[in-house]
C-alpha atoms as a PDB file:
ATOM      1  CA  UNK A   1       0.000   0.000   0.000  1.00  0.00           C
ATOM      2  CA  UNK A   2       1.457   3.355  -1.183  1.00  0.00           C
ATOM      3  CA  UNK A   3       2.037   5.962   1.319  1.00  0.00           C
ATOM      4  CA  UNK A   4      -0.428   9.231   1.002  1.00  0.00           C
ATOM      5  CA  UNK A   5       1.069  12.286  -0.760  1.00  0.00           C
ATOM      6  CA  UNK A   6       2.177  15.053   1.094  1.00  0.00           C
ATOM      7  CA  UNK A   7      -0.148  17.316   0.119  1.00  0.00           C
ATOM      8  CA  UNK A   8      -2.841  15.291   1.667  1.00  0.00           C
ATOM      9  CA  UNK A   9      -5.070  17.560   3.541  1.00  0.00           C
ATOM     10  CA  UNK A  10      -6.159  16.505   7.113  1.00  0.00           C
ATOM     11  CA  UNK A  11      -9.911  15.172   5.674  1.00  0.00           C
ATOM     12  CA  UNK A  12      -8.194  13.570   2.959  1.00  0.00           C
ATOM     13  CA  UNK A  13      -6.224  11.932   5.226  1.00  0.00           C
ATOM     14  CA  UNK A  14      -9.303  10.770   8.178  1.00  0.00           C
ATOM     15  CA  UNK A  15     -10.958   9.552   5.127  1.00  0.00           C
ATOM     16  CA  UNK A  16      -7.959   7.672   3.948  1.00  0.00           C
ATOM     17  CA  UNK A  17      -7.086   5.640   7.684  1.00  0.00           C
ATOM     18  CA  UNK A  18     -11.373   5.709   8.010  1.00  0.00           C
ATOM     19  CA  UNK A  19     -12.425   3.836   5.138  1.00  0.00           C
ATOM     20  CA  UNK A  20      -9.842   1.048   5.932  1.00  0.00           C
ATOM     21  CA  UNK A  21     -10.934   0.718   9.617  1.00  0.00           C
ATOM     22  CA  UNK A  22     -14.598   0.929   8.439  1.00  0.00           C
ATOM     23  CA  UNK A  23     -13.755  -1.963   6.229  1.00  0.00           C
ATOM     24  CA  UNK A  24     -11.813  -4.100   8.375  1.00  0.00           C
ATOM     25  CA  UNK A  25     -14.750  -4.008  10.881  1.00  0.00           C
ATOM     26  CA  UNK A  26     -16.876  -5.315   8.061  1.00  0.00           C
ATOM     27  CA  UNK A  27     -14.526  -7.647   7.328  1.00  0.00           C
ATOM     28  CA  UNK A  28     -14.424  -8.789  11.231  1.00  0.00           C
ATOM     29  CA  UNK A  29     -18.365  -8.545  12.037  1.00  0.00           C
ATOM     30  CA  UNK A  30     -18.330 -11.124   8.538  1.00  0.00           C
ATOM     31  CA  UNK A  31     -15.706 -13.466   9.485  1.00  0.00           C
ATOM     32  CA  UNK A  32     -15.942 -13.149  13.158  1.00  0.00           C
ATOM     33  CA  UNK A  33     -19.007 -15.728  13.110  1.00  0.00           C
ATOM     34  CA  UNK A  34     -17.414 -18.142  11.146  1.00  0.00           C
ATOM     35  CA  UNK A  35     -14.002 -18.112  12.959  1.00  0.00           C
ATOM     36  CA  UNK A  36     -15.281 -18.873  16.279  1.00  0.00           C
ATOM     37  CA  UNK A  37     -16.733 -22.528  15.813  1.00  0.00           C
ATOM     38  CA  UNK A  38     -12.837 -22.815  15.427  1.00  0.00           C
ATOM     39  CA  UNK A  39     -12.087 -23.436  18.943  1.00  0.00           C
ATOM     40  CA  UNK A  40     -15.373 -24.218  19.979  1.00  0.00           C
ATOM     41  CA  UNK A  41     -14.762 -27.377  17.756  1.00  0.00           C
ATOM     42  CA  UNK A  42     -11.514 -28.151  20.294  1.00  0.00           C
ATOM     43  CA  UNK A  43     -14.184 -28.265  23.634  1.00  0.00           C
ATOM     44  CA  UNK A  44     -13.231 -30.967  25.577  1.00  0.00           C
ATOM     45  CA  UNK A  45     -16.870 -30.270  27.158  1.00  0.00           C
ATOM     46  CA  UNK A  46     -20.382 -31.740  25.034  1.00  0.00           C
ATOM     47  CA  UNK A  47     -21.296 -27.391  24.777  1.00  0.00           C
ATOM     48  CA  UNK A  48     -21.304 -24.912  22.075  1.00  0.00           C
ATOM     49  CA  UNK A  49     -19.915 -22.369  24.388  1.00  0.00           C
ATOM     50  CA  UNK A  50     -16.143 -21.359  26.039  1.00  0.00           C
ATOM     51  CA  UNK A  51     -16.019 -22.539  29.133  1.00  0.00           C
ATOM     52  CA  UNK A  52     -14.228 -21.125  31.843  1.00  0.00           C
ATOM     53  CA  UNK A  53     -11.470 -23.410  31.787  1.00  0.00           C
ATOM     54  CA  UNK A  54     -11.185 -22.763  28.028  1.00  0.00           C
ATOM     55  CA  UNK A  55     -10.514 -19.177  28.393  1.00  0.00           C
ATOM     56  CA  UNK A  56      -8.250 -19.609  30.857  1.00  0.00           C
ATOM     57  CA  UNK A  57      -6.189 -21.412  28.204  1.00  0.00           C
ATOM     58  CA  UNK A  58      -6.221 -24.580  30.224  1.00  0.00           C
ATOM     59  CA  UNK A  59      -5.006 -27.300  27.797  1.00  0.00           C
ATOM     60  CA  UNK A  60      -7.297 -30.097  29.469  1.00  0.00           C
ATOM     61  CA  UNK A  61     -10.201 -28.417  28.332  1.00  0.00           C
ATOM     62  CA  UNK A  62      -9.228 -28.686  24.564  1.00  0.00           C
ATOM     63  CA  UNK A  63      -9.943 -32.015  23.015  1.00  0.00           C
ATOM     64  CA  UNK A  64      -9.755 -34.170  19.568  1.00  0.00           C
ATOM     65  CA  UNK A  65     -12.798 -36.146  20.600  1.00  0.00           C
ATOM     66  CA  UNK A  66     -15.088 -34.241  18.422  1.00  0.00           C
ATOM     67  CA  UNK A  67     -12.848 -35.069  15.055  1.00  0.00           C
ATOM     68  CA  UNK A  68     -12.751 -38.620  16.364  1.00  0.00           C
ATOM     69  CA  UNK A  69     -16.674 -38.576  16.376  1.00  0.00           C
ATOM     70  CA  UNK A  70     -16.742 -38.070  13.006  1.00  0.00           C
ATOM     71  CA  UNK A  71     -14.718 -41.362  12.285  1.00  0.00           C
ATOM     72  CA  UNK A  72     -16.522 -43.524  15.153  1.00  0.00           C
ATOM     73  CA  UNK A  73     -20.749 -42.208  15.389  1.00  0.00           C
ATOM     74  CA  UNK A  74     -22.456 -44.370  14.013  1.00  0.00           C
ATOM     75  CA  UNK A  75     -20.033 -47.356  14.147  1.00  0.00           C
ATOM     76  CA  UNK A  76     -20.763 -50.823  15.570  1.00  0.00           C
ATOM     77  CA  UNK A  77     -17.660 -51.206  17.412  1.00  0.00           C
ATOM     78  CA  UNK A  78     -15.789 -47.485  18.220  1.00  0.00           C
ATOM     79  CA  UNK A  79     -14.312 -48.918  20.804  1.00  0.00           C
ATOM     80  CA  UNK A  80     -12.196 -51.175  19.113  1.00  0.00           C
ATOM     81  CA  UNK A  81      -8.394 -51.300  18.383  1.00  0.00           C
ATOM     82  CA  UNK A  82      -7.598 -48.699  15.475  1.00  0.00           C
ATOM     83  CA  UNK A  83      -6.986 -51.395  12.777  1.00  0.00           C
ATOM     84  CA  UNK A  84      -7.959 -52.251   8.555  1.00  0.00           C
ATOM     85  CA  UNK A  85     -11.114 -54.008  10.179  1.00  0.00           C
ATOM     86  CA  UNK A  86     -11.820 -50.156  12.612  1.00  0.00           C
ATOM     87  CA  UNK A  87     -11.115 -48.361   9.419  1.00  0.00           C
ATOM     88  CA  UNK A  88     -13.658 -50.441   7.250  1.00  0.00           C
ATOM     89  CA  UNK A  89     -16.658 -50.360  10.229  1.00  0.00           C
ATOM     90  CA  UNK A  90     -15.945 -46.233   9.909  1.00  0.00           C
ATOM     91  CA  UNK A  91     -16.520 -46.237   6.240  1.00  0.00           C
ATOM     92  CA  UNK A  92     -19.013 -48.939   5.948  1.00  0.00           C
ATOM     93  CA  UNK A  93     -21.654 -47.499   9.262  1.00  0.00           C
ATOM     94  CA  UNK A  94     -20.322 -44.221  10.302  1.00  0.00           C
ATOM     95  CA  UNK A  95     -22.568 -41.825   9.930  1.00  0.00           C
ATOM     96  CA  UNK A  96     -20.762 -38.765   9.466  1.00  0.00           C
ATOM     97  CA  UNK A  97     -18.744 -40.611   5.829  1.00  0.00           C
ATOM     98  CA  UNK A  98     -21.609 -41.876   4.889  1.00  0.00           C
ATOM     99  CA  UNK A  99     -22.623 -37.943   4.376  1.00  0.00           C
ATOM    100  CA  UNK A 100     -19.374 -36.903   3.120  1.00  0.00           C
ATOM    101  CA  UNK A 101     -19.455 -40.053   0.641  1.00  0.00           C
ATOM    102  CA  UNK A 102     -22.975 -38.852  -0.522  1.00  0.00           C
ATOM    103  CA  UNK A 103     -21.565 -35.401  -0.320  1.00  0.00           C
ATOM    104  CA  UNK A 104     -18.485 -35.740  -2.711  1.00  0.00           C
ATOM    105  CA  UNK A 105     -20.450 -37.976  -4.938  1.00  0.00           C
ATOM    106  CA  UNK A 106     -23.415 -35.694  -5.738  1.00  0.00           C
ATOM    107  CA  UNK A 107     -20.834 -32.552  -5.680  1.00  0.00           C
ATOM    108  CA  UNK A 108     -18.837 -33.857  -8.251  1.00  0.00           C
ATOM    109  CA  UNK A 109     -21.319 -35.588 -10.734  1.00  0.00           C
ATOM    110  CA  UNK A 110     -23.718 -32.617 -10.376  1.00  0.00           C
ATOM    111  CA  UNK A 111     -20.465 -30.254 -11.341  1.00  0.00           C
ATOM    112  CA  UNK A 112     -19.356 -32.433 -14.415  1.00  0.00           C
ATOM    113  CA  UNK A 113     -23.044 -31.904 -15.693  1.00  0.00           C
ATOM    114  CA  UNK A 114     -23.025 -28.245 -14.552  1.00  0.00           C
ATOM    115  CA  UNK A 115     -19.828 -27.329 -16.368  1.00  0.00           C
ATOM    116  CA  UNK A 116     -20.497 -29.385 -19.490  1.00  0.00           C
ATOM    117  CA  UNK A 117     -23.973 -27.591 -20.043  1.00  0.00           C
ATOM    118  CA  UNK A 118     -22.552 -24.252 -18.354  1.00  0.00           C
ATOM    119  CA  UNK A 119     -19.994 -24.079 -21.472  1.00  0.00           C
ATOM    120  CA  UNK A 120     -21.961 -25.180 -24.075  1.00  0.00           C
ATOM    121  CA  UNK A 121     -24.779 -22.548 -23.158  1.00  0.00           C
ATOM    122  CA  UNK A 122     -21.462 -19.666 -22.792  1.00  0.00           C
ATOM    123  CA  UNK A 123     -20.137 -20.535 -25.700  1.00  0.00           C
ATOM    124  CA  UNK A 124     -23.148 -19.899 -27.792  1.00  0.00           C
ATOM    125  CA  UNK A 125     -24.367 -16.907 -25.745  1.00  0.00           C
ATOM    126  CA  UNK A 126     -20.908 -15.103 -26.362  1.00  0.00           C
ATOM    127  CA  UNK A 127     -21.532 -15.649 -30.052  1.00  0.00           C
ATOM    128  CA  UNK A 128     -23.147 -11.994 -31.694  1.00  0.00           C
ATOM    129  CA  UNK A 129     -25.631 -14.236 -34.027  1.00  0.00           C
ATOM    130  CA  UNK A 130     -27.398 -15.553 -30.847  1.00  0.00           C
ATOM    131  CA  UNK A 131     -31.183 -14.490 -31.044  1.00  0.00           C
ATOM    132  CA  UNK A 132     -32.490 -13.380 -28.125  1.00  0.00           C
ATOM    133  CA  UNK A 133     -29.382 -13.904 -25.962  1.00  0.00           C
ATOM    134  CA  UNK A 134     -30.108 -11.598 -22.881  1.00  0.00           C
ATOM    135  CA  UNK A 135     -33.409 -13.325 -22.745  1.00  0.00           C
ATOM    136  CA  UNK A 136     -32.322 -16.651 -22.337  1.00  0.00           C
ATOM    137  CA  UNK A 137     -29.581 -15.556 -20.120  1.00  0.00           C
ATOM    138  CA  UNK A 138     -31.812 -13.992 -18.160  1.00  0.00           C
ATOM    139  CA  UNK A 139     -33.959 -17.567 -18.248  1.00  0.00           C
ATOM    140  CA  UNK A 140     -30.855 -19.552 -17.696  1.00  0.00           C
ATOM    141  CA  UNK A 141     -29.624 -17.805 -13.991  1.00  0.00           C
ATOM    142  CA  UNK A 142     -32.717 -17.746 -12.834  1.00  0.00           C
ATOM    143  CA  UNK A 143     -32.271 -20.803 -10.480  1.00  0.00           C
ATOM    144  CA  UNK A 144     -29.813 -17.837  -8.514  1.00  0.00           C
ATOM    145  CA  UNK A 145     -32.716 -15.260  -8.762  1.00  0.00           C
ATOM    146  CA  UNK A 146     -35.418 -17.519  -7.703  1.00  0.00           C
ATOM    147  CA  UNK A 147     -35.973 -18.376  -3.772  1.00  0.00           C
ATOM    148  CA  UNK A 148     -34.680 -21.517  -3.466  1.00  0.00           C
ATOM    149  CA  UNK A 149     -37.260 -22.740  -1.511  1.00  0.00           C
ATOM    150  CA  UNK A 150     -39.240 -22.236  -4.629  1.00  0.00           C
ATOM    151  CA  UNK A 151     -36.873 -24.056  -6.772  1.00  0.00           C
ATOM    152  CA  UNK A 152     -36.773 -27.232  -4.364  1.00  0.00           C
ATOM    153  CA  UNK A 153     -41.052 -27.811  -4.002  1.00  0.00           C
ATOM    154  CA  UNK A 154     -41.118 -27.216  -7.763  1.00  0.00           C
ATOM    155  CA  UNK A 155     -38.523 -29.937  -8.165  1.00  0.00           C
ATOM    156  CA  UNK A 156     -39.980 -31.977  -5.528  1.00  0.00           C
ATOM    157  CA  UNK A 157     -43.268 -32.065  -7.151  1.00  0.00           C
ATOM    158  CA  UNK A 158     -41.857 -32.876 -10.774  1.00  0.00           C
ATOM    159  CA  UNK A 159     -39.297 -35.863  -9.861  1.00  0.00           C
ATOM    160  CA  UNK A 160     -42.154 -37.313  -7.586  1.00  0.00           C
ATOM    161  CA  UNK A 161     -44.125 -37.513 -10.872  1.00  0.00           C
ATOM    162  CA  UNK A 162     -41.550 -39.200 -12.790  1.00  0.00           C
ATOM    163  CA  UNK A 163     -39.960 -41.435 -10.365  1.00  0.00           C
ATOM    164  CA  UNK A 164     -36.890 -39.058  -9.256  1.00  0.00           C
ATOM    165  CA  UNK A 165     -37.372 -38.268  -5.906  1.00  0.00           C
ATOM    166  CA  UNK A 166     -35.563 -39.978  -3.357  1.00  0.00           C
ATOM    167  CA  UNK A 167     -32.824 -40.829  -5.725  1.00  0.00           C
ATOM    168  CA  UNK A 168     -29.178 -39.864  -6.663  1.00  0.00           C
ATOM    169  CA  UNK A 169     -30.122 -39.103  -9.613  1.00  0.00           C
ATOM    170  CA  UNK A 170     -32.716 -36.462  -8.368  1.00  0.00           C
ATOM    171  CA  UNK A 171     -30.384 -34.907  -5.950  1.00  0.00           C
ATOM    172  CA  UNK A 172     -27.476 -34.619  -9.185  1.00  0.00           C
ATOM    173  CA  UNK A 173     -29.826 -33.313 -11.124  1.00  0.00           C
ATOM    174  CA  UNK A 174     -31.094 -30.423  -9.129  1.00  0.00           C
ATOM    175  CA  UNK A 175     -27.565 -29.397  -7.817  1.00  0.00           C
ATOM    176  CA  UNK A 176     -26.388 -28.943 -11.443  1.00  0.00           C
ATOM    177  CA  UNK A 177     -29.635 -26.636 -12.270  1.00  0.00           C
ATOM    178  CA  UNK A 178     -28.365 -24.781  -9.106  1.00  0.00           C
ATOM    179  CA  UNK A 179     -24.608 -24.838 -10.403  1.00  0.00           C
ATOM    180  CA  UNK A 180     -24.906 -24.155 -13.899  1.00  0.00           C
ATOM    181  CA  UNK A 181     -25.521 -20.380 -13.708  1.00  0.00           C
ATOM    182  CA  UNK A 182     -22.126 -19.985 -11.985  1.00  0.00           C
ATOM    183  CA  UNK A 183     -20.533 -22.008 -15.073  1.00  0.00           C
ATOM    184  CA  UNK A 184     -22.575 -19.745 -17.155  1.00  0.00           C
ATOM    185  CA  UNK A 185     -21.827 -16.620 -16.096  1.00  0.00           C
ATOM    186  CA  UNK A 186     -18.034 -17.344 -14.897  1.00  0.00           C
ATOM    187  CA  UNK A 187     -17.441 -18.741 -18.787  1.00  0.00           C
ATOM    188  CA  UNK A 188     -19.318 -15.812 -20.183  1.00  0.00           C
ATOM    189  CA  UNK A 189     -17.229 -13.430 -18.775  1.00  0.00           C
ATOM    190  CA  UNK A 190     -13.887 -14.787 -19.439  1.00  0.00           C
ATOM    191  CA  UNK A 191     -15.489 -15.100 -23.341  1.00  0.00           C
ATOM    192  CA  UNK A 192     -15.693 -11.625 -23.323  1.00  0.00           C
ATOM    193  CA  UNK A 193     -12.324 -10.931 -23.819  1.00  0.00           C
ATOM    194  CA  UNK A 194     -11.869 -14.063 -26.272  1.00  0.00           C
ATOM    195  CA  UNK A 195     -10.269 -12.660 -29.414  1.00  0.00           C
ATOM    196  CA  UNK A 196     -12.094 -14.401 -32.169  1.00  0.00           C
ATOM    197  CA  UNK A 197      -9.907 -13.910 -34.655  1.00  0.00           C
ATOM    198  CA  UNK A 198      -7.950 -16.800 -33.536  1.00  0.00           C
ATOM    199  CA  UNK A 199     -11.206 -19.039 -34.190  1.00  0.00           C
ATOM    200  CA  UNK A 200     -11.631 -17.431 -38.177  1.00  0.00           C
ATOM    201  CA  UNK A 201      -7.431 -18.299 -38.251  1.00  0.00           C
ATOM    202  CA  UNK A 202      -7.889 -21.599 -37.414  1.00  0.00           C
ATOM    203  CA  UNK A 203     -10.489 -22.057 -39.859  1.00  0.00           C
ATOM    204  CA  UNK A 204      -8.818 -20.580 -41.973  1.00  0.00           C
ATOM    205  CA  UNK A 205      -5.891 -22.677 -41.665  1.00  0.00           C
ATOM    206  CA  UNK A 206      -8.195 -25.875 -42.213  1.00  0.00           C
ATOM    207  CA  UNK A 207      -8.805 -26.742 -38.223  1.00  0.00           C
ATOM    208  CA  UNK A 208     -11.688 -28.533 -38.143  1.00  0.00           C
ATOM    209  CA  UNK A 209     -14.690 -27.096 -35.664  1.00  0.00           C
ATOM    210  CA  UNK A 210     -13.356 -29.737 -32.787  1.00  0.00           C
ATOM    211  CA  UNK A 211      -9.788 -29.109 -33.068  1.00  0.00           C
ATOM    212  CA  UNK A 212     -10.750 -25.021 -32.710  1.00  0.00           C
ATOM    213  CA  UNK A 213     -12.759 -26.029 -29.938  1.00  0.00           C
ATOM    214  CA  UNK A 214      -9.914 -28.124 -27.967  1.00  0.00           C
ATOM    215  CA  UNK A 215      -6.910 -26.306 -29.271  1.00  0.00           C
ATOM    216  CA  UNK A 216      -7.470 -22.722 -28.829  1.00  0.00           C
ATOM    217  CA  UNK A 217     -10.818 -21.588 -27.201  1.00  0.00           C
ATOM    218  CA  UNK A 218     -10.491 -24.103 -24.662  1.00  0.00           C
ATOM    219  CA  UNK A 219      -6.871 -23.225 -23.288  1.00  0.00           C
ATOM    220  CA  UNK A 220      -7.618 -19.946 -23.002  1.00  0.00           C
ATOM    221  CA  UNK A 221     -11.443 -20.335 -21.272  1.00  0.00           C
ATOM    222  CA  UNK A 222      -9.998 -23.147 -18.996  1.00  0.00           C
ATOM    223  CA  UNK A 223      -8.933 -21.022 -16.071  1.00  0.00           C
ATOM    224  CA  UNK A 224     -13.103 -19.418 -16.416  1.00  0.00           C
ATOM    225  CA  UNK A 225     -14.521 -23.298 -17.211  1.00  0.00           C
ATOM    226  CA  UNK A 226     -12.495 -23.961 -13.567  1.00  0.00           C
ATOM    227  CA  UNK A 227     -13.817 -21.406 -11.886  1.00  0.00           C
ATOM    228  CA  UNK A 228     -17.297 -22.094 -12.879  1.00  0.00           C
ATOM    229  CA  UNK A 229     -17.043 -25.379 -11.836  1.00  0.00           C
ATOM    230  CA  UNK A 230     -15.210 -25.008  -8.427  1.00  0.00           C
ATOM    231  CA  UNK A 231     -18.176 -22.194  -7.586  1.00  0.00           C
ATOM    232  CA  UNK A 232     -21.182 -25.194  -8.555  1.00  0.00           C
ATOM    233  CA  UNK A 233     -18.960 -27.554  -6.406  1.00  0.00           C
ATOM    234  CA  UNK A 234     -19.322 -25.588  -3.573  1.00  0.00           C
ATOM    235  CA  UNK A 235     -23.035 -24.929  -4.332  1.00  0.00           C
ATOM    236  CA  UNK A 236     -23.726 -28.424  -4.245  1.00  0.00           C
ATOM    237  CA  UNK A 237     -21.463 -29.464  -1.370  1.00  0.00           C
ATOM    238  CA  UNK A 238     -23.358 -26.783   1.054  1.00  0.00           C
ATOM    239  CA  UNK A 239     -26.855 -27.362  -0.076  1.00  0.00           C
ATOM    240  CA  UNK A 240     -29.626 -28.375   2.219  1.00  0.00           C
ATOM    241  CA  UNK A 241     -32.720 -26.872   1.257  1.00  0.00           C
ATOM    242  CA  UNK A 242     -32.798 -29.350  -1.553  1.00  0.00           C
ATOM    243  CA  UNK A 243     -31.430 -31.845  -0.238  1.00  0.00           C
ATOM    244  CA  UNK A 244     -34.097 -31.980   2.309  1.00  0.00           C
ATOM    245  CA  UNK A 245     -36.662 -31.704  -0.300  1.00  0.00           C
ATOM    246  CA  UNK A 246     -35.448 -34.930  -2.558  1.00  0.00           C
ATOM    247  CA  UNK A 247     -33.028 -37.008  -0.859  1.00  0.00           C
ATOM    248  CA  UNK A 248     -34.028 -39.842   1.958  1.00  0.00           C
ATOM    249  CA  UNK A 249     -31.720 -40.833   4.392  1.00  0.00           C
ATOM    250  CA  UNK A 250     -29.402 -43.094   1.795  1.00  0.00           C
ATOM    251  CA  UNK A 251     -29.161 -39.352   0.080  1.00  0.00           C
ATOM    252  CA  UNK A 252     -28.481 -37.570   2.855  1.00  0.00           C
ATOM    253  CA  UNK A 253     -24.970 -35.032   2.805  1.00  0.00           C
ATOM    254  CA  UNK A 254     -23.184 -33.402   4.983  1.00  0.00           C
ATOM    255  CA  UNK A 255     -25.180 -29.890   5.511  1.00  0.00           C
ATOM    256  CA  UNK A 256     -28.321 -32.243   5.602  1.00  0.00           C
ATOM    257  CA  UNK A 257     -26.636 -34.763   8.498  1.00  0.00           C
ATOM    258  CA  UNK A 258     -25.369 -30.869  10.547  1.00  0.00           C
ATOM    259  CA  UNK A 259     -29.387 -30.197   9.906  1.00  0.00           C
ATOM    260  CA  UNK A 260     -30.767 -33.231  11.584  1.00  0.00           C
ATOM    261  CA  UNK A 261     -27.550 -33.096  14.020  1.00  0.00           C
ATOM    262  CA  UNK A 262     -28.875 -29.294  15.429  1.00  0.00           C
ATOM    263  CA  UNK A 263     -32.511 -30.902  15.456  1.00  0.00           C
ATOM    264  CA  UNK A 264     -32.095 -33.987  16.806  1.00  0.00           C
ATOM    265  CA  UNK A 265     -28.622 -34.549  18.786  1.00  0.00           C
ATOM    266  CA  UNK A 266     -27.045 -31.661  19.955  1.00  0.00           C
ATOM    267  CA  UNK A 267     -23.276 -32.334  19.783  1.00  0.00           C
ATOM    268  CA  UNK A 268     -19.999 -30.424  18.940  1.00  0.00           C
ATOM    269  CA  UNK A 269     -19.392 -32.664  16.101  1.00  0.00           C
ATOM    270  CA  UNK A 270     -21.753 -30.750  14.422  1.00  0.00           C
ATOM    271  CA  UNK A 271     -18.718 -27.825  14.810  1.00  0.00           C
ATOM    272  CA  UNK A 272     -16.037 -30.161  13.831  1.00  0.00           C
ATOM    273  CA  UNK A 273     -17.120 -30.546  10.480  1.00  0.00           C
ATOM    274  CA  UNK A 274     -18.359 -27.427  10.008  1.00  0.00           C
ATOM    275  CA  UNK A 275     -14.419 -26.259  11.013  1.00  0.00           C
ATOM    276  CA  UNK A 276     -13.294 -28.492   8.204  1.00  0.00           C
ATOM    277  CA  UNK A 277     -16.171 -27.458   5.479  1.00  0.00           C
ATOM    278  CA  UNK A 278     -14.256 -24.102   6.284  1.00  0.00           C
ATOM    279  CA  UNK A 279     -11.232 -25.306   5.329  1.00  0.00           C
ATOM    280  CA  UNK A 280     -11.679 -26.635   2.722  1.00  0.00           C
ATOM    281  CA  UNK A 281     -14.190 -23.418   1.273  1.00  0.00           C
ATOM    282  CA  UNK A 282     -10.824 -21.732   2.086  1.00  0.00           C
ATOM    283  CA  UNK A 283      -8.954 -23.685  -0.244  1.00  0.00           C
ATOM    284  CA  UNK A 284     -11.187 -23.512  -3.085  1.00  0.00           C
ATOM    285  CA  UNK A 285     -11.543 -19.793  -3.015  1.00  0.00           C
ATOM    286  CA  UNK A 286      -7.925 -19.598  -3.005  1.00  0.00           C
ATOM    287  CA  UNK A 287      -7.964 -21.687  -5.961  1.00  0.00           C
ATOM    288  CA  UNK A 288     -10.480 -19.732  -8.082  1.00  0.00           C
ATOM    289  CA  UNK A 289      -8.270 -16.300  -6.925  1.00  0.00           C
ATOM    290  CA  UNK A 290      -5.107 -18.072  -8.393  1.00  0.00           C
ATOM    291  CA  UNK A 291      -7.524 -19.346 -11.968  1.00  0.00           C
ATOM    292  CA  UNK A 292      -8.773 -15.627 -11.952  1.00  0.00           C
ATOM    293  CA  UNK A 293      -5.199 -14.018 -11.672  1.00  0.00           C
ATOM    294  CA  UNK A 294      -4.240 -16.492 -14.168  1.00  0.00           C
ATOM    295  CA  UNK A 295      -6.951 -15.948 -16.623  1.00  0.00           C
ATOM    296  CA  UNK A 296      -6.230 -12.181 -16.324  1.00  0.00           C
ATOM    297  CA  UNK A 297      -2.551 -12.477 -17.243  1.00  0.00           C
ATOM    298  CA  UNK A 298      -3.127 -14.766 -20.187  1.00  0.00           C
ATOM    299  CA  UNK A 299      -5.640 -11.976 -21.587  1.00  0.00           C
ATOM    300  CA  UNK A 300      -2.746  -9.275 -21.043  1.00  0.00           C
ATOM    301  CA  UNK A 301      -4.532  -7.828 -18.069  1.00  0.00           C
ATOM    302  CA  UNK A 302      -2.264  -7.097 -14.693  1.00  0.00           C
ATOM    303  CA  UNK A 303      -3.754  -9.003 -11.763  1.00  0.00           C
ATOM    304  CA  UNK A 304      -5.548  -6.395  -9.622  1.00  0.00           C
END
């Protein structure tokens, strides 16, 4: 950060140091709720507040147990010696994997069906021929403008008339209508910048339509088609409201096993996982910062 000039007046200045401590309070009062299941995931203590002993930074009252639920609920023997056969009653009957197994599954299916259809709907949208382009656009994010709520009983209603609710298929299906706007509008933008001339060239130079397609558009739209795709992974990995709506309990996913954890068993574990869902929404952020920095540079642009 640049130091002021120093002809900075004295408002210039207040404003300067204000707006950045306005907008690291933001910044707190956003993060600040999300931060603090941190520790709260470490209680050694079954509550969802510090206790005493916590504050007083006593290391007894920090504890593992809560990650170690997430291995062992659910299991017919947790009390048995960690070994292949503890490791294959923890994947076959623990609860908690059986969520993150339905979890990654759906996640990733719905997001190879989200970004195939996402780039195939960009890639003729970005083309100046399209009729009516804004229009179907505009139809094509809806599923973000719509309440979601909305989206799920509609849904609900329709694969309950032909035989889809209460399957995976069901649950893919409507987490890629809820992911493929990102892929839409994540491609779309980075296709704004596309130089087409490169697309006549290659025709010109006798490339047929698939070896355009995999040759040059798609090296230079990859870091966008990535992006898109991380954002409907995420989508789909922190759904509930649908999930509720069309899965049973084979279905059932991580936000949808926190859901029935708050309603029906109150326990910390709830917190451990949502410390590591964190984590790992951390990691994929980072990752679409590094595909958007990337995608900037390869268009000539210097990363903001």
């Amino acid at each position: 950060m640049s130091a002021l000039p120093s002809y900075v007046g004295p408002l210039e200045r207040a404003w300067y140091y204000g707006f950045r401590i306005l907008c690291g309070l933001i910044f707190i009062f956003l993060i600040a709720p999300i931060l603090i299941i941190v520790p709260l995931s470490f209680n050694a203590e079954p509550y969802f507040t510090f206790t005493p002993e916590m504050l007083s930074l006593d290391p007894e009252a920090f504890s593992m147990r809560w990650y170690l639920d997430v291995l062992t609920n659910g299991m017919s023997d947790p009390g048995a010696p960690f070994s292949a056969a503890w490791l294959a009653d923890s994947w076959s009957n623990g609860q908690w994997i059986h969520s993150m197994k339905n979890s990654f599954l759906i996640a990733i299916s719905a997001t190879v069906i989200a970004t195939t259809l996402g780039t195939i709907a960009a890639l003729g949208l970005s083309r100046p021929e399209m009729p009516y382009g804004d229009w179907i656009m505009g139809l094509l994010i809806s599923p973000m403008i719509v309440p979601l709520i909305i989206s799920a009983a509609g849904m609900y209603f329709f694969y309950s008339y032909v035989g889809l609710a209460s399957t995976y298929l069901g649950v893919i299906l409507g987490h890629a209508a809820l992911g493929t706007p990102f892929v839409i509008i994540t491609v779309t933008a980075t296709l704004a910048g596309f130089d087409h001339s490169l697309t006549r060239a290659a025709a010109n130079l006798g490339a047929k339509p698939s070896t355009t397609f995999f040759r040059v558009i798609m090296p230079l739209t990859l870091p966008g088609v990535i992006s898109g795709a991380l954002f409907a992974f995420i989508t789909s990995f922190d759904e509930v409201v649908l999930v509720i709506f069309l899965s049973s309990f084979e279905q059932r996913t991580i936000p949808r096993q926190m859901w029935s954890g708050i309603r029906e068993q109150i326990s910390p574990t709830i917190l451990a996982v949502a410390t590591i869902l964190v984590v790992m929404s951390i990691l994929l952020l980072t990752v679409v910062e590094l595909l958007r920095r990337r995608s900037e540079r390869l268009r000539g642009i210097s990363p903001s």
